[in-house]
N, C-alpha and C. Protein backbone atom coordinates (compact mmCIF):
# COMPACT_ATOMS: atom_id res chain seq x y z
N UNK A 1 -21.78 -11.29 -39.32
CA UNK A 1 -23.20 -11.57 -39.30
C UNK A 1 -23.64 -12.28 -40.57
N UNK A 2 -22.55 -12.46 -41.56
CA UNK A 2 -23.30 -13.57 -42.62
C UNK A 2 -23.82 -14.79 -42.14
N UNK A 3 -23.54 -15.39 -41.04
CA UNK A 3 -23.92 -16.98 -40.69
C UNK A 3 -25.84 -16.25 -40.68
N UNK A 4 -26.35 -15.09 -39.60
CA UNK A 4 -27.45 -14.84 -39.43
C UNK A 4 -28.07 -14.67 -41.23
N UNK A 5 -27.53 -14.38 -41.95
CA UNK A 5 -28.14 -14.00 -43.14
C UNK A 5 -28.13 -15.58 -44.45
N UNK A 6 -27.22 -16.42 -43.91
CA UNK A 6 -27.84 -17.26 -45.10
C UNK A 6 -28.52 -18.28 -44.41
N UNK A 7 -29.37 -18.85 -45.42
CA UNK A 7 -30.68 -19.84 -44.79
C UNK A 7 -30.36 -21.35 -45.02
N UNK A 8 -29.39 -22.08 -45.81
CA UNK A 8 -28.95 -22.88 -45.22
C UNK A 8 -27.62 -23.55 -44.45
N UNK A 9 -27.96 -22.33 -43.59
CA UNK A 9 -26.00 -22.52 -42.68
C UNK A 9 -26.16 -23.27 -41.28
N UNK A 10 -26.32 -24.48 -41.34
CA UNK A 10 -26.24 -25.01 -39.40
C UNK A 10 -25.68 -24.57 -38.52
N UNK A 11 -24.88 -23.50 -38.87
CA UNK A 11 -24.50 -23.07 -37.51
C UNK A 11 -25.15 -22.16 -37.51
N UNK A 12 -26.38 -21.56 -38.24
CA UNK A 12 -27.15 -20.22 -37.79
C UNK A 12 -28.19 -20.41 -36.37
N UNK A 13 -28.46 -21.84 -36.86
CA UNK A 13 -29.82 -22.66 -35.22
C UNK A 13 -28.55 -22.56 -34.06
N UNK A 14 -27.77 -22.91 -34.29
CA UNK A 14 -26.26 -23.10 -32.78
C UNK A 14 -26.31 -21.40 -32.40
N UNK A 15 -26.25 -21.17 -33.48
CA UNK A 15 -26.01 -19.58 -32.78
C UNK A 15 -27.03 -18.77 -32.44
N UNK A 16 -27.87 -18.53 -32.69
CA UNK A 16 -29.31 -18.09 -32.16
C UNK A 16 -29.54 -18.44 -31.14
N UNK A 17 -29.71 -19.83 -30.68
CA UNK A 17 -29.88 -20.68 -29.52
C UNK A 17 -28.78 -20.18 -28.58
N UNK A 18 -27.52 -20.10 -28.37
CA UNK A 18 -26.39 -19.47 -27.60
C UNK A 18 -26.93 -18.24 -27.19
N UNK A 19 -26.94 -17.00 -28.16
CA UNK A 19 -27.58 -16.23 -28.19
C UNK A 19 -28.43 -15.57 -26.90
N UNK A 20 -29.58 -16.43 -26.99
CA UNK A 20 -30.94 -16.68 -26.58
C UNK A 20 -30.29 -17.03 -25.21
N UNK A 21 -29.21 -18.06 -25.11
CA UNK A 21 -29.32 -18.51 -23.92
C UNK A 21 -28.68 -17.58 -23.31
N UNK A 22 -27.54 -16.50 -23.67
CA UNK A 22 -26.52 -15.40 -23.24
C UNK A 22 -27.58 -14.41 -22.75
N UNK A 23 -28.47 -14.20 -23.80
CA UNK A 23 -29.72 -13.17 -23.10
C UNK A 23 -30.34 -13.53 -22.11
N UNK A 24 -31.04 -14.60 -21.90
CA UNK A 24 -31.85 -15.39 -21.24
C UNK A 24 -31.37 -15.33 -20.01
N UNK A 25 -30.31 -15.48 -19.51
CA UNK A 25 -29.45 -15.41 -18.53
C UNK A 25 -29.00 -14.56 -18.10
N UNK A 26 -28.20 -13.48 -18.96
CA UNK A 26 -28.09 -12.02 -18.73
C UNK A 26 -29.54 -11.41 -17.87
N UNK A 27 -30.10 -11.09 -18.38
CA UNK A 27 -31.34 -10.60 -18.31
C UNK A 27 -31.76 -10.56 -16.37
N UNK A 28 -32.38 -12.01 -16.29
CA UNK A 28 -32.18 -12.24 -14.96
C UNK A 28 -31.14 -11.61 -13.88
N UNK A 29 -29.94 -11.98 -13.98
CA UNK A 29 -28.59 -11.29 -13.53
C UNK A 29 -28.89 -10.26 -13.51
N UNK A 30 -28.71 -9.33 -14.26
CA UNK A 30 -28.89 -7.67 -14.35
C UNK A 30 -30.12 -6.97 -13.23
N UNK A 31 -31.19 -7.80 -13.69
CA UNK A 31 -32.23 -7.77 -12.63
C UNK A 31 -31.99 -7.98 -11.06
N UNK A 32 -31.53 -8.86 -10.67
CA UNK A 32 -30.79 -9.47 -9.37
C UNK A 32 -29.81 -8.24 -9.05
N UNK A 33 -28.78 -8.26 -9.51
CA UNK A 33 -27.71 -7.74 -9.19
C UNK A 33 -28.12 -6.12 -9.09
N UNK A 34 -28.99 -5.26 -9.97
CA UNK A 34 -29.12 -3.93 -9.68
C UNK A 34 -30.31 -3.59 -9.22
N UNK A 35 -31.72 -4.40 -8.61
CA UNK A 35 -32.32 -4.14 -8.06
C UNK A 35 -33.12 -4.76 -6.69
N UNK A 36 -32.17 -6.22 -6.68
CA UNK A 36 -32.68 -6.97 -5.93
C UNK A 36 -31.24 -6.90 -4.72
N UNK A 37 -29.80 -7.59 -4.79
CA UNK A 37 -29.38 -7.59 -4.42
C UNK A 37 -28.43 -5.96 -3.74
N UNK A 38 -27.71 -5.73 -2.26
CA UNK A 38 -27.58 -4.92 -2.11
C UNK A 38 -26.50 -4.58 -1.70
N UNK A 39 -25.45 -3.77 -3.10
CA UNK A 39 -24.20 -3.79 -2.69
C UNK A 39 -23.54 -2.89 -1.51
N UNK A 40 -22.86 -3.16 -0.60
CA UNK A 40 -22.53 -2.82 0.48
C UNK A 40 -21.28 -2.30 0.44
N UNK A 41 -20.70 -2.35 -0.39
CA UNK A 41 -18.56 -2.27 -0.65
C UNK A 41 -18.75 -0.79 -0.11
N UNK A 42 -19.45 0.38 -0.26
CA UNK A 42 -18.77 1.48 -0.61
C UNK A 42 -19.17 1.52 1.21
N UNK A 43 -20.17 0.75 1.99
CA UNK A 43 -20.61 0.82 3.34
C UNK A 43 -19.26 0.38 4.13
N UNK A 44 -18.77 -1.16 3.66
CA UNK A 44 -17.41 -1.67 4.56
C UNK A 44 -16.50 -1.03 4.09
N UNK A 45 -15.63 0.04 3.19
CA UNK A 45 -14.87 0.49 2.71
C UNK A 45 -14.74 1.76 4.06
N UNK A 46 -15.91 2.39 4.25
CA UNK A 46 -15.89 3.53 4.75
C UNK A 46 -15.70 3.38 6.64
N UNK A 47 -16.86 2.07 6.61
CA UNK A 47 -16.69 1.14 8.28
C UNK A 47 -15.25 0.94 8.07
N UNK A 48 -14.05 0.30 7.50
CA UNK A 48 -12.43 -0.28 7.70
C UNK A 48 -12.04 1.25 7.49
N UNK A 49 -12.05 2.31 7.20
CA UNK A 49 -11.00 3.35 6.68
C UNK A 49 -11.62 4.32 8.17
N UNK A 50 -12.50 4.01 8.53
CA UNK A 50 -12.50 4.64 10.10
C UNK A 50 -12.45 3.77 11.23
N UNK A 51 -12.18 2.78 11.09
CA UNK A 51 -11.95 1.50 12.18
C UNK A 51 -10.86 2.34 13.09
N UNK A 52 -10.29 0.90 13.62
CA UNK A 52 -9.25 0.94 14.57
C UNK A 52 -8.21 0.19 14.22
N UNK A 53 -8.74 -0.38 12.84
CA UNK A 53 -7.99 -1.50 12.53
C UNK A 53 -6.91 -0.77 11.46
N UNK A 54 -6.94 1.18 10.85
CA UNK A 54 -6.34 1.15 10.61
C UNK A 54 -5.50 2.65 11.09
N UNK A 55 -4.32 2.68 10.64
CA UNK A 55 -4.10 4.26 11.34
C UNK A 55 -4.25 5.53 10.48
N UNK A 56 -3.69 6.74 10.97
CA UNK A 56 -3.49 8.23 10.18
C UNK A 56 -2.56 8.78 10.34
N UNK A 57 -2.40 9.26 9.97
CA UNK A 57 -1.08 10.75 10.41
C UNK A 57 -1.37 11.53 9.45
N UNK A 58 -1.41 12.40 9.94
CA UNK A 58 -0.69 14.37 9.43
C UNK A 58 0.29 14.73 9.42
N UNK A 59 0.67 15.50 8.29
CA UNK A 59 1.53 16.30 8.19
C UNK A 59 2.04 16.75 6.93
N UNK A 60 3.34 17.48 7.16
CA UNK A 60 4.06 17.68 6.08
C UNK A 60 5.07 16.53 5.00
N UNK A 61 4.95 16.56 3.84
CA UNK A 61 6.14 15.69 3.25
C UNK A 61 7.36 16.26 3.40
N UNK A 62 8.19 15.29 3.43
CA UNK A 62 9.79 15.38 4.05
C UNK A 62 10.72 14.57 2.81
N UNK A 63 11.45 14.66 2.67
CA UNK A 63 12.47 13.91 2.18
C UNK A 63 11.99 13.28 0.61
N UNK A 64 10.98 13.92 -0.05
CA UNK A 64 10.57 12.80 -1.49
C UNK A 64 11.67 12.47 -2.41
N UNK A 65 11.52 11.52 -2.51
CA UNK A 65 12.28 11.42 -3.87
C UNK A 65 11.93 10.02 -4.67
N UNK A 66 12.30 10.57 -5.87
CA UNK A 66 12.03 9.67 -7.53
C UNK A 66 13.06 9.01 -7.74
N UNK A 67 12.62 7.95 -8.24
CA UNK A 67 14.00 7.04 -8.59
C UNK A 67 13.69 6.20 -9.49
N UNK A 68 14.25 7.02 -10.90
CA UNK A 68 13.58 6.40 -12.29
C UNK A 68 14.61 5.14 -12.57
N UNK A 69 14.39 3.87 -12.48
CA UNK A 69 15.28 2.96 -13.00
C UNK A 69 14.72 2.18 -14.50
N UNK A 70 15.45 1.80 -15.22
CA UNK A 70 15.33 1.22 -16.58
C UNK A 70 15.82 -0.35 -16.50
N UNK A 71 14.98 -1.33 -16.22
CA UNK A 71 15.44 -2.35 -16.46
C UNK A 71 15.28 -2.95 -17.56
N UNK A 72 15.28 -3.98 -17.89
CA UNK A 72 14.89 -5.40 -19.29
C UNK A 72 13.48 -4.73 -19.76
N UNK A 73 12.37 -4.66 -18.91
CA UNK A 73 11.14 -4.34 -18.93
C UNK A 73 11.08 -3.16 -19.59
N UNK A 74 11.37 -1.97 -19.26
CA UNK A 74 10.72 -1.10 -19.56
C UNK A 74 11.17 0.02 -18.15
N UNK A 75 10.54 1.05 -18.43
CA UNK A 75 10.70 1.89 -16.98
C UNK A 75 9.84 1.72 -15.83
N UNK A 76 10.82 1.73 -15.02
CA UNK A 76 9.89 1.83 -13.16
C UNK A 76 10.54 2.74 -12.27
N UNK A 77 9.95 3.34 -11.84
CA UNK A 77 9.32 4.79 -11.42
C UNK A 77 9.22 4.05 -9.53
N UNK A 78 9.96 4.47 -8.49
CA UNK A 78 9.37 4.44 -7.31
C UNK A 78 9.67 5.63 -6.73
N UNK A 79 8.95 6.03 -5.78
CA UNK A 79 9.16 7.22 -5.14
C UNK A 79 8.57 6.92 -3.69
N UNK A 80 9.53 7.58 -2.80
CA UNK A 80 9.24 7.16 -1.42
C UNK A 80 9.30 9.00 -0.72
N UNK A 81 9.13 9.26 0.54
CA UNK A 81 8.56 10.40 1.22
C UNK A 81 8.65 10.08 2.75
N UNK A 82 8.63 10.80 3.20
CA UNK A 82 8.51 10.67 4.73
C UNK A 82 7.14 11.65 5.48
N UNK A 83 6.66 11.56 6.57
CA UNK A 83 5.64 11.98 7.39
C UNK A 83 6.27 11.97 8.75
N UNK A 84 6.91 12.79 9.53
CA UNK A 84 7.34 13.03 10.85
C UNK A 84 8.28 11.81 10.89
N UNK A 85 7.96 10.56 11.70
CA UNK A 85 8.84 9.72 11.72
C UNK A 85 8.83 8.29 10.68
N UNK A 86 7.41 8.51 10.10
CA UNK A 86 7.04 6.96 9.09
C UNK A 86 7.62 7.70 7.62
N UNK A 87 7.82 6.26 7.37
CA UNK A 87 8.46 6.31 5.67
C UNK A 87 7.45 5.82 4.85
N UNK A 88 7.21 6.17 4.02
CA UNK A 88 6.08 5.40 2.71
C UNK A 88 6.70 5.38 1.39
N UNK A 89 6.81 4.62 0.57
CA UNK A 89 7.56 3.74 -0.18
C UNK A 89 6.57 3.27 -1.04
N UNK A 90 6.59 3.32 -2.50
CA UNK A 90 5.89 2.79 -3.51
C UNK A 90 6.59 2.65 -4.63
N UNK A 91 6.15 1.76 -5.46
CA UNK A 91 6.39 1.69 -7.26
C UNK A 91 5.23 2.61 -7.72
N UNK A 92 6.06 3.02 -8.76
CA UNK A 92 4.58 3.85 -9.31
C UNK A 92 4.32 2.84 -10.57
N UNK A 93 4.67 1.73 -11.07
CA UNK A 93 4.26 0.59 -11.84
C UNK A 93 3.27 0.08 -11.67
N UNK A 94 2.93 -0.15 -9.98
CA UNK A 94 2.06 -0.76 -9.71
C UNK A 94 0.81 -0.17 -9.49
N UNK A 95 0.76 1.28 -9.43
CA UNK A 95 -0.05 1.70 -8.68
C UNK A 95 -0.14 2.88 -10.00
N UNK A 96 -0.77 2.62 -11.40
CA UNK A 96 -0.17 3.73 -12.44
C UNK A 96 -0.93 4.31 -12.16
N UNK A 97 -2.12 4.78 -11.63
CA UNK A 97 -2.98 6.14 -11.68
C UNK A 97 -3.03 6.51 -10.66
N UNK A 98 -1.97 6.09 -9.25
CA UNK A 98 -1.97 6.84 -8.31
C UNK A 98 -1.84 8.17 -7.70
N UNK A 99 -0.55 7.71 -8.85
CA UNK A 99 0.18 9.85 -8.47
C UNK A 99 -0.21 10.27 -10.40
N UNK A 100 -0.99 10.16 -11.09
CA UNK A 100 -0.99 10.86 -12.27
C UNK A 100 -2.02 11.33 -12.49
N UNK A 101 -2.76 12.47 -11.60
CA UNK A 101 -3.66 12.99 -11.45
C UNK A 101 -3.57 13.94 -13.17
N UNK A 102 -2.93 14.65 -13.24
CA UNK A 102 -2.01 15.41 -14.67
C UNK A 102 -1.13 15.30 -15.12
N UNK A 103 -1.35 13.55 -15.69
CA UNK A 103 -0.33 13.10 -16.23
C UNK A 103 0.64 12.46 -15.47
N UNK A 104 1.47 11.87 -16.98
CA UNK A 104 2.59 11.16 -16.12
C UNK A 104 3.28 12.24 -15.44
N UNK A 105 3.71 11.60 -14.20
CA UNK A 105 4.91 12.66 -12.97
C UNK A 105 4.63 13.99 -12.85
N UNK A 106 2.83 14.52 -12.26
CA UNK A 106 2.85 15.46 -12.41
C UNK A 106 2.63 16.38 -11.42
N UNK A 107 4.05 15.59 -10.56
CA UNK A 107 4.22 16.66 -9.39
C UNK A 107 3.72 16.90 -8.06
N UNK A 108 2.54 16.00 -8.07
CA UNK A 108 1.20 16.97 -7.12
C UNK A 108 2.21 16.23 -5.48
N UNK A 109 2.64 15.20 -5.33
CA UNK A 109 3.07 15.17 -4.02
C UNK A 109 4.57 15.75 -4.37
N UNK A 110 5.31 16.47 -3.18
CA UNK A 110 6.29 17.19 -2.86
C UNK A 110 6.69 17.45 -1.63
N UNK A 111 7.69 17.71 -1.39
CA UNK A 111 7.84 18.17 -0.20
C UNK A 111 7.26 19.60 0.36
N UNK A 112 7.18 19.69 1.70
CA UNK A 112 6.27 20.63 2.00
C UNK A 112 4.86 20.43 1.87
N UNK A 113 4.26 19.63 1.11
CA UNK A 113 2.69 19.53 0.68
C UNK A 113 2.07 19.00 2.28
N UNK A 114 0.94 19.38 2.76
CA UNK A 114 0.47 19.17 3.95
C UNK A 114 -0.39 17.92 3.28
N UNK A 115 -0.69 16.53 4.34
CA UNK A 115 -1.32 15.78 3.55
C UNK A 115 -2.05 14.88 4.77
N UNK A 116 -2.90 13.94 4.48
CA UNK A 116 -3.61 13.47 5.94
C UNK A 116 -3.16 11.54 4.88
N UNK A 117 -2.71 11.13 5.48
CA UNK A 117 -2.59 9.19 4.84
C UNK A 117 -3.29 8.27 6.35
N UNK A 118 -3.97 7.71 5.31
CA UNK A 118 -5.07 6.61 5.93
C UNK A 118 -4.46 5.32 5.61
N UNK A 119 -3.51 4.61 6.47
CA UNK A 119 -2.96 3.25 6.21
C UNK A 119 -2.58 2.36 7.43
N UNK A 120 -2.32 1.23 6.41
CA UNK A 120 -2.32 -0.35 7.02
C UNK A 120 -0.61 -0.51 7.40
N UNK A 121 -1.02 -1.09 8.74
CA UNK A 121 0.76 -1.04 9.12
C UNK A 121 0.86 -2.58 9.03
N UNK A 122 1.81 -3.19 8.30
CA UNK A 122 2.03 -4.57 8.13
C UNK A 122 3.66 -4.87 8.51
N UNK A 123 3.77 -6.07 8.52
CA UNK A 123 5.20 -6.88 9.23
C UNK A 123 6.34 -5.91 8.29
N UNK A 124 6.39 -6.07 7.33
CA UNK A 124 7.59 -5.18 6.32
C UNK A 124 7.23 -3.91 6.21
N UNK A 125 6.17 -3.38 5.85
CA UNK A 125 5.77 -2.67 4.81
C UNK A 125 4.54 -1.68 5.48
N UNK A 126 4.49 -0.50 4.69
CA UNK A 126 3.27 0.57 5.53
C UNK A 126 2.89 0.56 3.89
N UNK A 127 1.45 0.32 4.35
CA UNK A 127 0.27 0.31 2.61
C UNK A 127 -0.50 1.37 3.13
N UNK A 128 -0.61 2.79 1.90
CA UNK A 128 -1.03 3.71 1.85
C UNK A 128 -2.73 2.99 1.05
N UNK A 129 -3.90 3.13 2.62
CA UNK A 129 -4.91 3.24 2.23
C UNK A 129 -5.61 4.37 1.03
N UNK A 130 -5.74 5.48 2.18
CA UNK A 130 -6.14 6.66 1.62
C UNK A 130 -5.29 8.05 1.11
N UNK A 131 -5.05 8.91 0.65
CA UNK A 131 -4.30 9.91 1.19
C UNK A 131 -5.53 11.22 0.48
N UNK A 132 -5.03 12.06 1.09
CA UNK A 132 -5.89 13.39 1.47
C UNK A 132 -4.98 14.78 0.98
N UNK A 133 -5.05 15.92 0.32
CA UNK A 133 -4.14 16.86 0.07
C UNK A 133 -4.95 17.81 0.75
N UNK A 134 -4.24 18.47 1.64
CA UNK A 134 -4.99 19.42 2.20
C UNK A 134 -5.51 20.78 1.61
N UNK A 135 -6.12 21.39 1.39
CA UNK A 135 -7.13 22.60 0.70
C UNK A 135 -6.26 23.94 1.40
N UNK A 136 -5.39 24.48 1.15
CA UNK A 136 -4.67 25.86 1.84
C UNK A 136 -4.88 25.85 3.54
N UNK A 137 -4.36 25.01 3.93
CA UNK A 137 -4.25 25.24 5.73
C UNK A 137 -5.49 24.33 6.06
N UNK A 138 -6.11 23.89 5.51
CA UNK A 138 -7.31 23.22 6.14
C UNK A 138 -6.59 22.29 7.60
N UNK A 139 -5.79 21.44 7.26
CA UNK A 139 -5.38 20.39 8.10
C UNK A 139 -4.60 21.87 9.27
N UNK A 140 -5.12 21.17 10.37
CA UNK A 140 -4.33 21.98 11.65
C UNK A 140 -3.15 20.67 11.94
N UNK A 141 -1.72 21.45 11.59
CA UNK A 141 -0.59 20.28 11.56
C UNK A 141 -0.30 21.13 13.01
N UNK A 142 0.59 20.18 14.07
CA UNK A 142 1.55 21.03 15.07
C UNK A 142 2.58 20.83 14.29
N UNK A 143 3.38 21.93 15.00
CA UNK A 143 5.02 22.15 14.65
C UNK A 143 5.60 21.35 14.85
C-alpha cells in the first residue's frame, strides 16, 4: 500500500481507477447474482438423482478391497466393492474427500456395510452418483 500513500506516484491515479472499476462492477454482480437471479442447481440435482435417467441398488458390500500403488507421482489409492451383481471401482486420487469422512482411509465403507448407491451406468464404467450408509437396519435389504 505505499503506491496509495505517496503523492507523487502515477501509478497511484491507475490504481484507484482499477480499483473503482473492480468495485464498480463487483457491486452490481453480487446484487444480480444473490438477489435477482435464481439459482436452480440444488432443484436439477435433486429432479436427475430421482429421474429415470439414473439407477439404485441396495444392499450389502461384498468383496472390498484397497489397492495402494506407488508410482513416479506419489501414492494412488483405488478401491473397488461389489453390490449383489454390479462392481464399483474408483481412484481415491480423484475423488480425495470421498471416502475421508475421518481422515485419510478411515474405514467407513467395508464389507458387510448396508448401503443404498445412486448411479450413472455408462459404456465402460458405473459412476457412483450418490451413496447412502444406512442408519442400523433402516434400509429393508432381501436376502
Amino acid at each position: 500500500m505505499l503506491v496509495l500513500r505517496s503523492k507523487n506516484n502515477p501509478d497511484k491515479k491507475l490504481l484507484l481507477i482499477l480499483i473503482s472499476l473492480f468495485i464498480a462492477l463487483s457491486l452490481p454482480a453480487y446484487v444480480y447474482l444473490k438477489f435477482i437471479f435464481e439459482d436452480t442447481t440444488e432443484k436439477r440435482l435433486t429432479e436427475l438423482l430421482n429421474s429415470d435417467k439414473v439407477k439404485k441398488i441396495e444392499g450389502r458390500i461384498t468383496n472390498f478391497k484397497r489397492k495402494v500403488a506407488y508410482p513416479r507421482n506419489g501414492e494412488s489409492t483405488s478401491e473397488s466393492f461389489d453390490i449383489d451383481s454390479l462392481h464399483f471401482y474408483y481412484i481415491d486420487n480423484g475423488l480425495y474427500e470421498f471416502h475421508h469422512f475421518g481422515g485419510n482411509h478411515s474405514n467407513v465403507l467395508h464389507n458387510g456395510l448396508k448401503v443404498k448407491i445412486t448411479y450413472g451406468q455408462g459404456d465402460k464404467f458405473v459412476e457412483i452418483l450418490k451413496l447412502e450408509i444406512a442408519k442400523q437396519n433402516t434400509y429393508q435389504i432381501n436376502p
